[in-house]
N, C-alpha and C. Protein backbone atom coordinates (compact mmCIF):
# COMPACT_ATOMS: atom_id res chain seq x y z
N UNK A 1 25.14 36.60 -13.74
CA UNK A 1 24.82 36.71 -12.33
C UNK A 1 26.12 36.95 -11.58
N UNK A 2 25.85 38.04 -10.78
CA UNK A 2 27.06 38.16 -9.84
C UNK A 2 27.71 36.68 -8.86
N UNK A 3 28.62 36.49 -8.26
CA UNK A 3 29.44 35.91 -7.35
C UNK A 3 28.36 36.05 -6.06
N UNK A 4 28.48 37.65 -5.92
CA UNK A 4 28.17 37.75 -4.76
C UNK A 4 26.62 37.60 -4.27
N UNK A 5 25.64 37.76 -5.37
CA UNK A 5 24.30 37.05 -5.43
C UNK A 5 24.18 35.56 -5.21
N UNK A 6 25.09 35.06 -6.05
CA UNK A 6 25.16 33.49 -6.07
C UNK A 6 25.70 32.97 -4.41
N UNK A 7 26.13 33.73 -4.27
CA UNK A 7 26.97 32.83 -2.54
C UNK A 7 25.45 33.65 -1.97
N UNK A 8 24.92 34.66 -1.97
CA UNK A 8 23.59 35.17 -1.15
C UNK A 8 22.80 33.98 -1.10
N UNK A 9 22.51 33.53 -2.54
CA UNK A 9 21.45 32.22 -2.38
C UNK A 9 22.09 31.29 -1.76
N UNK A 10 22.90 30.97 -2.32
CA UNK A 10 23.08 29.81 -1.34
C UNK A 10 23.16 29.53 -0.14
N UNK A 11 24.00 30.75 0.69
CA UNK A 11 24.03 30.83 2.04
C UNK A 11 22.85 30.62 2.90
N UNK A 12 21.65 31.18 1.90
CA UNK A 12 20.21 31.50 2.71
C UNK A 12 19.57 30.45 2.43
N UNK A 13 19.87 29.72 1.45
CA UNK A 13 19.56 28.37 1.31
C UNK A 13 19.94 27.61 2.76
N UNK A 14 21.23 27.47 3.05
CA UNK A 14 21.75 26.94 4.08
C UNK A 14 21.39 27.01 5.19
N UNK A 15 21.05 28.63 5.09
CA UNK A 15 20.63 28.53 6.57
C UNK A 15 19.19 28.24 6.90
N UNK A 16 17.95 28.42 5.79
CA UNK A 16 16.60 27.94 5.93
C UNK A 16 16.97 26.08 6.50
N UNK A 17 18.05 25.36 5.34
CA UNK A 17 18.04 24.45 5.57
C UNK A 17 18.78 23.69 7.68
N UNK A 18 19.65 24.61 7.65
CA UNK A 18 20.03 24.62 9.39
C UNK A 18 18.78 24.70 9.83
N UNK A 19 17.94 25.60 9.91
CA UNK A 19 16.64 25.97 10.81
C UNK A 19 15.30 24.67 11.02
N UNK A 20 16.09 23.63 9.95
CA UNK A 20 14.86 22.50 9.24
C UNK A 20 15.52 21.42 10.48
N UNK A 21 17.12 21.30 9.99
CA UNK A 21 17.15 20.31 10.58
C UNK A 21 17.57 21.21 12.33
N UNK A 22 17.67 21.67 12.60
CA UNK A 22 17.94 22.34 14.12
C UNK A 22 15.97 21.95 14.58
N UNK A 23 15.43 22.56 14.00
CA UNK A 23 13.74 21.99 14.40
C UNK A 23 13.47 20.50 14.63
N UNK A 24 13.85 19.84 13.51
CA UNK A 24 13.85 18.52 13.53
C UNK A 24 14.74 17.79 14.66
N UNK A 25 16.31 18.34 14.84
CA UNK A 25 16.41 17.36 16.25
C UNK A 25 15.86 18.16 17.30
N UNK A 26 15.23 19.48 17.45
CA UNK A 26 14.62 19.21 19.14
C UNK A 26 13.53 18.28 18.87
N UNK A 27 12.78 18.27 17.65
CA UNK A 27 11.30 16.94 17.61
C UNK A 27 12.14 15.88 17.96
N UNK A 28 13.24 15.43 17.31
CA UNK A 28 13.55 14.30 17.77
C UNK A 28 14.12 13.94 19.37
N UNK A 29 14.84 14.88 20.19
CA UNK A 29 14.75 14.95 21.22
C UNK A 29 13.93 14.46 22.35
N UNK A 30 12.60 15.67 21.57
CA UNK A 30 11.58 15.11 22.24
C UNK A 30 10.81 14.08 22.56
N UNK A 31 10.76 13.57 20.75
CA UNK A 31 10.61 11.97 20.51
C UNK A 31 11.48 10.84 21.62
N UNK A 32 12.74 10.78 21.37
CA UNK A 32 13.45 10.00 22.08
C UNK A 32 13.13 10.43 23.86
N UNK A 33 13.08 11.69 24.31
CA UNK A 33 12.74 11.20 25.65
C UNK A 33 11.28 10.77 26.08
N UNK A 34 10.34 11.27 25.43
CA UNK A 34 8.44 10.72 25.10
C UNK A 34 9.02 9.38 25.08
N UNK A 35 9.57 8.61 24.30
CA UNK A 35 9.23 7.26 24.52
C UNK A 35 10.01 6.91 25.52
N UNK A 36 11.23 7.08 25.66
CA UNK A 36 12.27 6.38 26.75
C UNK A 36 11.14 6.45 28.18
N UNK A 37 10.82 7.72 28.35
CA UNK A 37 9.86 7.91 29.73
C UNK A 37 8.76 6.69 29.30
N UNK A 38 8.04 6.30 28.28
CA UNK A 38 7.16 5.59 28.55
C UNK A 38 7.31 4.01 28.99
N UNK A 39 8.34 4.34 28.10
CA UNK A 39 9.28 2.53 28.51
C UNK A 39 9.45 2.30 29.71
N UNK A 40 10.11 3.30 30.47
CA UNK A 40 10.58 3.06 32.06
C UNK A 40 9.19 3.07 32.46
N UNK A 41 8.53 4.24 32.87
CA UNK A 41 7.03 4.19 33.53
C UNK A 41 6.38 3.03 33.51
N UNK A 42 6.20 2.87 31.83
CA UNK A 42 5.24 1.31 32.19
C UNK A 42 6.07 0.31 32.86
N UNK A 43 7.47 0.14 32.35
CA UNK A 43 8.14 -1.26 32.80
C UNK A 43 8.51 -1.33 34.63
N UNK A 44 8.49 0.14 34.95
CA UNK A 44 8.59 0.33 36.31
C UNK A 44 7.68 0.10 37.13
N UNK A 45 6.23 0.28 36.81
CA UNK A 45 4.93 0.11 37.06
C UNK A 45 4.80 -1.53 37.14
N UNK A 46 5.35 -2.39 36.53
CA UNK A 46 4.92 -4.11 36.48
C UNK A 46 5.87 -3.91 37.62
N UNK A 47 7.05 -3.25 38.23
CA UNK A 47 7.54 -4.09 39.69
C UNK A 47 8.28 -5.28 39.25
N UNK A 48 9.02 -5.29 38.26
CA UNK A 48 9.39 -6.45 37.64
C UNK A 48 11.13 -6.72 38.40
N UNK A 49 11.46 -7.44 39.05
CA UNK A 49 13.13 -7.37 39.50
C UNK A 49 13.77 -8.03 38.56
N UNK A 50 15.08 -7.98 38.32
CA UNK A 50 15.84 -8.28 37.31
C UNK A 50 16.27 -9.73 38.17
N UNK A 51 16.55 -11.31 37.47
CA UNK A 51 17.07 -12.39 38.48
C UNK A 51 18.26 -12.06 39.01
N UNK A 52 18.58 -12.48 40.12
CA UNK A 52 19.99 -12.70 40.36
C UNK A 52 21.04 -13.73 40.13
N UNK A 53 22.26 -14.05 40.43
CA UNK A 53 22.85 -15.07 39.47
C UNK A 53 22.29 -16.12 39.48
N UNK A 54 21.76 -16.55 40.79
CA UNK A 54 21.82 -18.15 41.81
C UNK A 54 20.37 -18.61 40.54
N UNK A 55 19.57 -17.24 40.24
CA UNK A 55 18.82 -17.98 39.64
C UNK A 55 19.02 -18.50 38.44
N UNK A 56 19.86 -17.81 37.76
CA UNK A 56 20.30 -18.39 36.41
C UNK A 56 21.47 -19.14 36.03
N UNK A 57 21.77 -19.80 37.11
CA UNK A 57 23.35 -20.50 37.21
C UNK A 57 23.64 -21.44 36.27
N UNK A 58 22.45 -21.76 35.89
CA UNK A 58 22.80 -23.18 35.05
C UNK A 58 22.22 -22.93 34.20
N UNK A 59 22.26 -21.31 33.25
CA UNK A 59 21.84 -21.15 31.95
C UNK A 59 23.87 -21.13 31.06
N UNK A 60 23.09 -21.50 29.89
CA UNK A 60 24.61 -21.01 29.06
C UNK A 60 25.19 -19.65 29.30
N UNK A 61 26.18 -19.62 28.47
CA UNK A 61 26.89 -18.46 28.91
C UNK A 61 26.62 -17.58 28.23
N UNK A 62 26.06 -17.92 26.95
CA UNK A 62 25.19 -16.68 26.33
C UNK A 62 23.83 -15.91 27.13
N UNK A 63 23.65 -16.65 27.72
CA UNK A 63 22.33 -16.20 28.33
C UNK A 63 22.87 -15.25 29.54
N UNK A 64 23.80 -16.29 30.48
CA UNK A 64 24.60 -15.32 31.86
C UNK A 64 25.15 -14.17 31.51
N UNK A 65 25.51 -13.71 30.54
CA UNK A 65 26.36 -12.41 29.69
C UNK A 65 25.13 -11.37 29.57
N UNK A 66 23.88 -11.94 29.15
CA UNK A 66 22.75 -11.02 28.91
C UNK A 66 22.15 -10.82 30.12
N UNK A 67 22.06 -11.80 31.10
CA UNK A 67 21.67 -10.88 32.25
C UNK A 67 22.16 -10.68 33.10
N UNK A 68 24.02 -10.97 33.35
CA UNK A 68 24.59 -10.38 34.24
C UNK A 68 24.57 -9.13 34.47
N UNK A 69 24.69 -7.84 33.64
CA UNK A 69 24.94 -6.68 33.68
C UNK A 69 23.03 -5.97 34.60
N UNK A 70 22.29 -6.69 34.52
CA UNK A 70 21.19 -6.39 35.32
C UNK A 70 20.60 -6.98 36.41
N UNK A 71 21.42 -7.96 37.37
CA UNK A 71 20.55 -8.77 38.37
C UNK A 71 20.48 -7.92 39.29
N UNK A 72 19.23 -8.15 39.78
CA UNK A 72 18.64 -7.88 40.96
C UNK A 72 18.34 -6.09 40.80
N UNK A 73 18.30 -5.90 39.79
CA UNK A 73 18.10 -4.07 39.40
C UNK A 73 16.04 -4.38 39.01
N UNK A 74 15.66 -3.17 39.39
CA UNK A 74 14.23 -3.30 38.75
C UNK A 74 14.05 -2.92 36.99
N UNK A 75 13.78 -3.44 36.44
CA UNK A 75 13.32 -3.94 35.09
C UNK A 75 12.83 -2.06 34.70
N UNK A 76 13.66 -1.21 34.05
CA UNK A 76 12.74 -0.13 33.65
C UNK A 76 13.53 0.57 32.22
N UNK A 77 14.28 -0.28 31.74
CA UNK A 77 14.93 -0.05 30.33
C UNK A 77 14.44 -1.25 29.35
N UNK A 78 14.43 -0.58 27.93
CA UNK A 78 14.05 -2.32 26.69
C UNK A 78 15.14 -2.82 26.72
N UNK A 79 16.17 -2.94 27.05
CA UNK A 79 17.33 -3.62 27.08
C UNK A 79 17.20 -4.99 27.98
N UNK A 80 17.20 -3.93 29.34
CA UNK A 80 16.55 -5.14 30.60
C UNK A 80 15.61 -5.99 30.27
N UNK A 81 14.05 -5.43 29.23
CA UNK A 81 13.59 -6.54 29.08
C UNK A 81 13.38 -7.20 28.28
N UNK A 82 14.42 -7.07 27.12
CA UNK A 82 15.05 -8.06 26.24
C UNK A 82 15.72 -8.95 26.96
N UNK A 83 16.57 -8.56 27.62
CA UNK A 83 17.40 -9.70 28.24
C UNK A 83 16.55 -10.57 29.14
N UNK A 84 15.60 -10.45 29.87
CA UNK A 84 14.54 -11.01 30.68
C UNK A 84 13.69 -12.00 29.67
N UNK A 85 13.55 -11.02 28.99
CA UNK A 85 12.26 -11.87 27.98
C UNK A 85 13.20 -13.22 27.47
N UNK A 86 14.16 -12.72 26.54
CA UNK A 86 14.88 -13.93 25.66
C UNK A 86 16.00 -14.94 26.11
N UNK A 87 16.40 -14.18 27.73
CA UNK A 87 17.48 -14.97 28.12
C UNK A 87 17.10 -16.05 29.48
N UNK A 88 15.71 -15.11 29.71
CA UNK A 88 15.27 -15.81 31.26
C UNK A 88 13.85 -16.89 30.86
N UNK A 89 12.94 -15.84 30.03
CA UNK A 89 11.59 -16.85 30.50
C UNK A 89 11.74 -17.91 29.64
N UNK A 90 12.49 -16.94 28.43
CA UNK A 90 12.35 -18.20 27.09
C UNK A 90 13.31 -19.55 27.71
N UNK A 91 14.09 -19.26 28.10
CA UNK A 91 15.02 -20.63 28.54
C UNK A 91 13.91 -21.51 29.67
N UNK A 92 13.37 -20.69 30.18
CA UNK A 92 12.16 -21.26 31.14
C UNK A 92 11.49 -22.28 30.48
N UNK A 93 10.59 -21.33 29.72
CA UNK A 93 9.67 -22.11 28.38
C UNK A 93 9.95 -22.87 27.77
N UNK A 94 11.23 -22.75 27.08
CA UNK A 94 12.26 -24.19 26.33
C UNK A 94 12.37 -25.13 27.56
N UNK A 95 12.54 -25.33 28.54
CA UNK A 95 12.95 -26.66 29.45
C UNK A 95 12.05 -26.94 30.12
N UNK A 96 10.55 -25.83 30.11
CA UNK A 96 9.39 -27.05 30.65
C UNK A 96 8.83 -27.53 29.31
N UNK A 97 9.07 -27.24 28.24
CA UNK A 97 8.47 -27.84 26.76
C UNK A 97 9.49 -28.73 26.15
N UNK A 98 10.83 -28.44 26.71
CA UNK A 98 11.53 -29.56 26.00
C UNK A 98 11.66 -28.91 24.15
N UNK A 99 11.95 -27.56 24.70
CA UNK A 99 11.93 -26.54 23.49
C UNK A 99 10.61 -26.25 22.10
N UNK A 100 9.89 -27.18 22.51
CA UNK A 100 8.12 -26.83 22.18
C UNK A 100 7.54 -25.43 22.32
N UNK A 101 6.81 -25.38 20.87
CA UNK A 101 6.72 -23.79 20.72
C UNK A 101 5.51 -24.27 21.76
N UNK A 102 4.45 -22.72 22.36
CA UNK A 102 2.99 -22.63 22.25
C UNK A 102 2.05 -23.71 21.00
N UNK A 103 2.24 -23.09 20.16
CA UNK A 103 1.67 -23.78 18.99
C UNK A 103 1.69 -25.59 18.64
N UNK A 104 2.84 -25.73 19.26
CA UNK A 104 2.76 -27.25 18.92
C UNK A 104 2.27 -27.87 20.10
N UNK A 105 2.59 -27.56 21.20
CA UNK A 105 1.88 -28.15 22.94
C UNK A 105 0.30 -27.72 22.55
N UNK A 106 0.09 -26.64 21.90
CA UNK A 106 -1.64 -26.35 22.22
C UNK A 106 -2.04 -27.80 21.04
N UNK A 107 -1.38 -27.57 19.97
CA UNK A 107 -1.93 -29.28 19.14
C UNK A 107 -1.82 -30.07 19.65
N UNK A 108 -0.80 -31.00 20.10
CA UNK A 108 -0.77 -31.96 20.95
C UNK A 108 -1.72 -32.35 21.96
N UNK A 109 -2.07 -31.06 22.76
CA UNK A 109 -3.45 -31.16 23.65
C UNK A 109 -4.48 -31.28 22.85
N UNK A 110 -4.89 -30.48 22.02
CA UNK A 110 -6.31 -30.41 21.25
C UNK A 110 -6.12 -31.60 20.65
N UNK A 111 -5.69 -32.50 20.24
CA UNK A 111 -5.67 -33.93 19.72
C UNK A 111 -5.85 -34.49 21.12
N UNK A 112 -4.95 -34.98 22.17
CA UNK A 112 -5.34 -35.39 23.40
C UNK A 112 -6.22 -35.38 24.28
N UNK A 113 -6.93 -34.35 24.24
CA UNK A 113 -8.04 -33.89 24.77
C UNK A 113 -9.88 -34.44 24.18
N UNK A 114 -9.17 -34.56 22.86
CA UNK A 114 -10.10 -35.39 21.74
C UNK A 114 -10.36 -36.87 21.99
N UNK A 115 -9.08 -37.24 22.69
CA UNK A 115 -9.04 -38.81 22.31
C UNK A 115 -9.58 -39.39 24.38
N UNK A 116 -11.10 -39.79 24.02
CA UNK A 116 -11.49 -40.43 25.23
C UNK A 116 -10.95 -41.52 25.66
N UNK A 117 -9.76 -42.10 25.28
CA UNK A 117 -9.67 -43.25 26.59
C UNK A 117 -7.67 -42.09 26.62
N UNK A 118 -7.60 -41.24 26.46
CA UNK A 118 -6.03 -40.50 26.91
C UNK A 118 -6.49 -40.42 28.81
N UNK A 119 -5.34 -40.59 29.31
CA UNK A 119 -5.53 -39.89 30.83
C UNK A 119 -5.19 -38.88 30.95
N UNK A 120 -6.48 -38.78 31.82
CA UNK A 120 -6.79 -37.45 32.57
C UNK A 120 -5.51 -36.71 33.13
N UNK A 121 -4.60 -37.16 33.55
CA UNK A 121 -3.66 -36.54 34.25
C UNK A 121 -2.87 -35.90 33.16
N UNK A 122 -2.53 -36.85 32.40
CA UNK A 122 -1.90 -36.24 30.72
C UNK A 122 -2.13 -35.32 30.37
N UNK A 123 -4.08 -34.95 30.35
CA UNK A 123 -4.34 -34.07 29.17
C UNK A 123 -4.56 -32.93 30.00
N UNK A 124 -4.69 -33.24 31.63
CA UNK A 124 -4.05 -31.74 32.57
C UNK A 124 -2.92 -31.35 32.71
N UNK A 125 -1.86 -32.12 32.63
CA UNK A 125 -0.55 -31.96 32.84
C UNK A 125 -0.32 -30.93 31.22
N UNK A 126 -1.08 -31.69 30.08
CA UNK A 126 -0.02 -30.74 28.70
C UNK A 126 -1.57 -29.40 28.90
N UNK A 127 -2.16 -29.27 28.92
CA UNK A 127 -3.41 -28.47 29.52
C UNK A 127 -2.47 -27.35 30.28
N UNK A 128 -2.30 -27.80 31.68
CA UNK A 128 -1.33 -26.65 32.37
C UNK A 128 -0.26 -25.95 31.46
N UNK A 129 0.60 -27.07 30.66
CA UNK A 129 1.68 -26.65 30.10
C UNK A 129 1.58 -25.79 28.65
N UNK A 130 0.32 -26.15 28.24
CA UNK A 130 -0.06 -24.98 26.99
C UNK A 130 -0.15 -23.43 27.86
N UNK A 131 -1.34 -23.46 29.05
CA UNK A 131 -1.73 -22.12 29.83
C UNK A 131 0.23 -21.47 30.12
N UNK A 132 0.80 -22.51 30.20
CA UNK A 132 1.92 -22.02 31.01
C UNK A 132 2.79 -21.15 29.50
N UNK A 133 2.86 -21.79 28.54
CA UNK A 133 3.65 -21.25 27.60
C UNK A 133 3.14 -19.82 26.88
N UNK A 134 1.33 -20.45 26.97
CA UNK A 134 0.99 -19.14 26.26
C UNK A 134 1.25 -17.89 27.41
N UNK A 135 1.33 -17.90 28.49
CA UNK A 135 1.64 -16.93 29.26
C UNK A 135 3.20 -16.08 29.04
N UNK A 136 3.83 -17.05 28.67
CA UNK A 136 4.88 -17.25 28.80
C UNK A 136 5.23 -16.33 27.39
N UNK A 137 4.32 -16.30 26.34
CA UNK A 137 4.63 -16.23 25.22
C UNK A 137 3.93 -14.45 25.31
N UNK A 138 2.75 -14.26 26.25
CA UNK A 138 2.56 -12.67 25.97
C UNK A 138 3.23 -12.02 26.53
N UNK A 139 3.73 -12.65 27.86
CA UNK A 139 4.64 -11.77 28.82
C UNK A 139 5.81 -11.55 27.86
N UNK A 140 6.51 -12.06 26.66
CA UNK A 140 7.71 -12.02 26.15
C UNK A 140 7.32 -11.00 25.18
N UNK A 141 5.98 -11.02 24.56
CA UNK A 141 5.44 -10.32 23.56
C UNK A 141 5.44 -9.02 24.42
N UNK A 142 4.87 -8.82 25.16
CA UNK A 142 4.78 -7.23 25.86
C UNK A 142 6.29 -6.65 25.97
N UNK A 143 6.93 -7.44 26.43
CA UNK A 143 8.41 -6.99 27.16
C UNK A 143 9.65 -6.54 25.87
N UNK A 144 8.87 -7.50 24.82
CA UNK A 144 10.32 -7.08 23.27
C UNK A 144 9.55 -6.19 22.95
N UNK A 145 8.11 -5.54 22.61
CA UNK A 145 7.65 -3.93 22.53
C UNK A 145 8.33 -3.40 23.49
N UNK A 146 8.36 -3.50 24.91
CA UNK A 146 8.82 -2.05 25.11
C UNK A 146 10.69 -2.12 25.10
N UNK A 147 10.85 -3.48 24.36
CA UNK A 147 12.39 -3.06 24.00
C UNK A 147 11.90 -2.51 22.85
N UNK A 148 11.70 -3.04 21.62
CA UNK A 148 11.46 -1.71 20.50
C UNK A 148 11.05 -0.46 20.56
N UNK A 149 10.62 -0.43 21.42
CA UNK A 149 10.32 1.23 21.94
C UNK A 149 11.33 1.70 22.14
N UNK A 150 12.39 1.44 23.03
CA UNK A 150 13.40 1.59 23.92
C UNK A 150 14.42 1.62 22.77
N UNK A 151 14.38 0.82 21.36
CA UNK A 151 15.59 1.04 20.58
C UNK A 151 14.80 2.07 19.73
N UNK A 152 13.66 2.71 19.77
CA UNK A 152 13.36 3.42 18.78
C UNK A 152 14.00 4.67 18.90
N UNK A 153 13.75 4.82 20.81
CA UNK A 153 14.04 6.06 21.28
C UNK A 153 15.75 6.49 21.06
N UNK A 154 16.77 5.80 21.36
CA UNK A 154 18.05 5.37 21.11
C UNK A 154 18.12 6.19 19.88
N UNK A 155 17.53 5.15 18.52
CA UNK A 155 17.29 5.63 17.22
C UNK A 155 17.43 6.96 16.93
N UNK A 156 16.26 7.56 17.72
CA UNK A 156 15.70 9.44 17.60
C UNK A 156 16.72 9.56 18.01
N UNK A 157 17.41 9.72 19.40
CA UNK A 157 18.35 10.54 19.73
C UNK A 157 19.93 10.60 19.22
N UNK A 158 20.26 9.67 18.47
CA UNK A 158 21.11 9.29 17.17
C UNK A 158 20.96 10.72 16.16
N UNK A 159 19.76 10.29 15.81
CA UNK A 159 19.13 10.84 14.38
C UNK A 159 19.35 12.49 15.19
N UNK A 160 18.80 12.73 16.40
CA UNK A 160 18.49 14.28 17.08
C UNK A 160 20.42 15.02 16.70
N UNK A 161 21.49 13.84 17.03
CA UNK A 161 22.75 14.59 17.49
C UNK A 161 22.98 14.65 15.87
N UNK A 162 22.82 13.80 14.65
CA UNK A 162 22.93 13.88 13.70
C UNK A 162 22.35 15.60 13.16
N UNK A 163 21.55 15.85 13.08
CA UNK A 163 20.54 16.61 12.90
C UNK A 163 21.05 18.05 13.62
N UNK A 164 21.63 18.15 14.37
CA UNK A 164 21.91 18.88 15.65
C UNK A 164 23.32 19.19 14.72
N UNK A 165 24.55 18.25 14.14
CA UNK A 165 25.85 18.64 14.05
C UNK A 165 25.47 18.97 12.62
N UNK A 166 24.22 18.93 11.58
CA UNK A 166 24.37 18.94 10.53
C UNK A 166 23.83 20.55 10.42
N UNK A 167 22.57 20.71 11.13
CA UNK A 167 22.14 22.24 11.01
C UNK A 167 23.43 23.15 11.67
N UNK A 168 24.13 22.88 12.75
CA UNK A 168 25.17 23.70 13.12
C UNK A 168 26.34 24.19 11.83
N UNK A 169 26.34 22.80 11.27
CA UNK A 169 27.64 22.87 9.84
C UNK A 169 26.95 23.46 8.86
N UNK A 170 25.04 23.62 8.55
CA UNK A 170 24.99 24.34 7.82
C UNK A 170 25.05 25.96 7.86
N UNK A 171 24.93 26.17 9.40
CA UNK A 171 24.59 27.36 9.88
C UNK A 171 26.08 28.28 9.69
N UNK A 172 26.74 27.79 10.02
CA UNK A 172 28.45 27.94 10.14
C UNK A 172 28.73 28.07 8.30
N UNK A 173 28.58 27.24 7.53
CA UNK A 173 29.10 27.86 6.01
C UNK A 173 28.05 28.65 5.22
N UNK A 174 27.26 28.83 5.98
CA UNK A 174 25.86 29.92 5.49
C UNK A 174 26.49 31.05 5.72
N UNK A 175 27.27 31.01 7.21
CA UNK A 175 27.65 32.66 7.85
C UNK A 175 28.68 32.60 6.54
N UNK A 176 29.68 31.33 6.72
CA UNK A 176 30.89 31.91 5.65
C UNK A 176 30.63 32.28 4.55
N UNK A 177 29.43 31.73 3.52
CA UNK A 177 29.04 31.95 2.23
C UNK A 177 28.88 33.74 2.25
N UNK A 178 28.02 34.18 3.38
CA UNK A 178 27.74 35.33 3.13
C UNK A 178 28.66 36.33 3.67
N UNK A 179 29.84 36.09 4.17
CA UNK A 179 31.02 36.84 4.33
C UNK A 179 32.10 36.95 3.36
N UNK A 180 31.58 35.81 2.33
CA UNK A 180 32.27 35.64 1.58
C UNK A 180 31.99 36.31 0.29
N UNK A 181 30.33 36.43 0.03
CA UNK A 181 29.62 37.45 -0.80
C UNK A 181 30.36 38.58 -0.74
N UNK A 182 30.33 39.18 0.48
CA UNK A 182 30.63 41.06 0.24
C UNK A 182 31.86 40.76 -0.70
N UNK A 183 33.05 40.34 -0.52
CA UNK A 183 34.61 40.20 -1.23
C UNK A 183 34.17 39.56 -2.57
N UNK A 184 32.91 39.64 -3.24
CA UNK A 184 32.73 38.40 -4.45
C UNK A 184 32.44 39.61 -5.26
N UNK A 185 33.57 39.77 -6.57
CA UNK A 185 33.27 40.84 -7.64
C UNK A 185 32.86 40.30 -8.92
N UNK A 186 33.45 39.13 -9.06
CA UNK A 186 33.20 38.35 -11.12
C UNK A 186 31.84 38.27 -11.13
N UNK A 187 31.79 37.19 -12.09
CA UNK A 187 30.39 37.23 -12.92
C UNK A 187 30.69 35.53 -12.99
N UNK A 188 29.49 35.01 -13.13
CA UNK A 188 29.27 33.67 -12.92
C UNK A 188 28.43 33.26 -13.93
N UNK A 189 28.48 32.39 -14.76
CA UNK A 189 27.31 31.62 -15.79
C UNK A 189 27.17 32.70 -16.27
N UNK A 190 28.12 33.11 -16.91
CA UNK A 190 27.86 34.18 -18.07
C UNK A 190 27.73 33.88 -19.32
N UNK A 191 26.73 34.38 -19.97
CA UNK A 191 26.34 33.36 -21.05
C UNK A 191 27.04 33.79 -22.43
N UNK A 192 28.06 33.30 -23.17
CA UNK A 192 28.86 33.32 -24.20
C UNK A 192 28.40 33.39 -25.39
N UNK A 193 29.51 34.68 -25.92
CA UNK A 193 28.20 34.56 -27.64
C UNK A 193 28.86 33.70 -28.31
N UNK A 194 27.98 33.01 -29.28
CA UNK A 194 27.92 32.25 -30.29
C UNK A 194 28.39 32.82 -31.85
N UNK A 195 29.75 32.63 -31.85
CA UNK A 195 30.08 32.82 -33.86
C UNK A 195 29.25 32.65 -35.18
């Protein structure tokens, strides 16, 4: 087989393969802004405000670090409502439970609630405080989806510039392979006789 056949295939190899991934990051493009738009829309749509300091003054400093960079901004990135979800309500939820999941306040009641001479005020007071956590617990559930959304999209557009510098580099030694053909005279895998 000629040189200059052999760099032909390959080049055209290269460049089918550029055309794969050049297709693939505009999908991914597209991907990453399809979801980013859905993240903001919906999260913009709840009207959600980001706290300001005064409200979180007396969280740790892990927590003040996660939502300093967003107070008082409206809630329309998964970032924002990661930091909302895990730095604001959950610290909420931990100090009216005394760090009690959902799950263990709803037992506690369903045993309390069982037992006829418990008071009434008790088994409304942990009653409220189950309604309060499980709320507490979907609002956090909704808000880390549309952060996973929000890191998926991130993800794609990673993967899009990846995809984007790799079809360009194949496109670029495809041209060279086949400029490099015309100047290609030997013989390649030439098959040797046997004594």
């Amino acid at each position: 087989m000629k040189r200059s056949a052999l760099d032909q295939l390959v080049s055209w190899v290269g460049f089918a393969l550029a055309a794969v991934l050049l297709v693939a990051g505009g999908l991914l493009v597209w991907a990453s802004t399809f979801i980013s738009g859905q993240v903001s829309s919906q999260l913009s749509a709840e009207k959600i405000t980001m706290p300001a300091a005064a409200a979180y003054a007396s969280f740790s400093a892990a927590d003040k670090a996660a939502l300093d960079p967003y107070q008082g901004q409206l809630m329309t990135t998964g970032d924002q409502a990661e930091a909302f979800a895990d730095h604001y309500i959950l610290v909420h939820m931990n100090a009216s439970s005394g760090g009690k999941t959902y799950n263990e306040i709803s037992g506690q009641y369903q045993t309390l609630s069982k037992d006829a001479s418990a008071d009434p005020a008790k088994v409304k007071a942990l009653g409220d405080l189950r309604q309060t956590l499980f709320m507490g617990d979907t609002l956090r559930g909704m808000l880390l989806n549309a952060y996973a959304f929000g890191t998926m999209a991130k993800i794609a557009m990673f993967a899009a510039i990846g995809a984007f510098i790799g079809g360009i580099a194949l496109a670029v030694l495809g041209f060279l392979g086949l400029r490099h053909s015309k100047d290609a005279t030997e013989e390649v895998f030439v098959p040797q006789a046997t004594a």
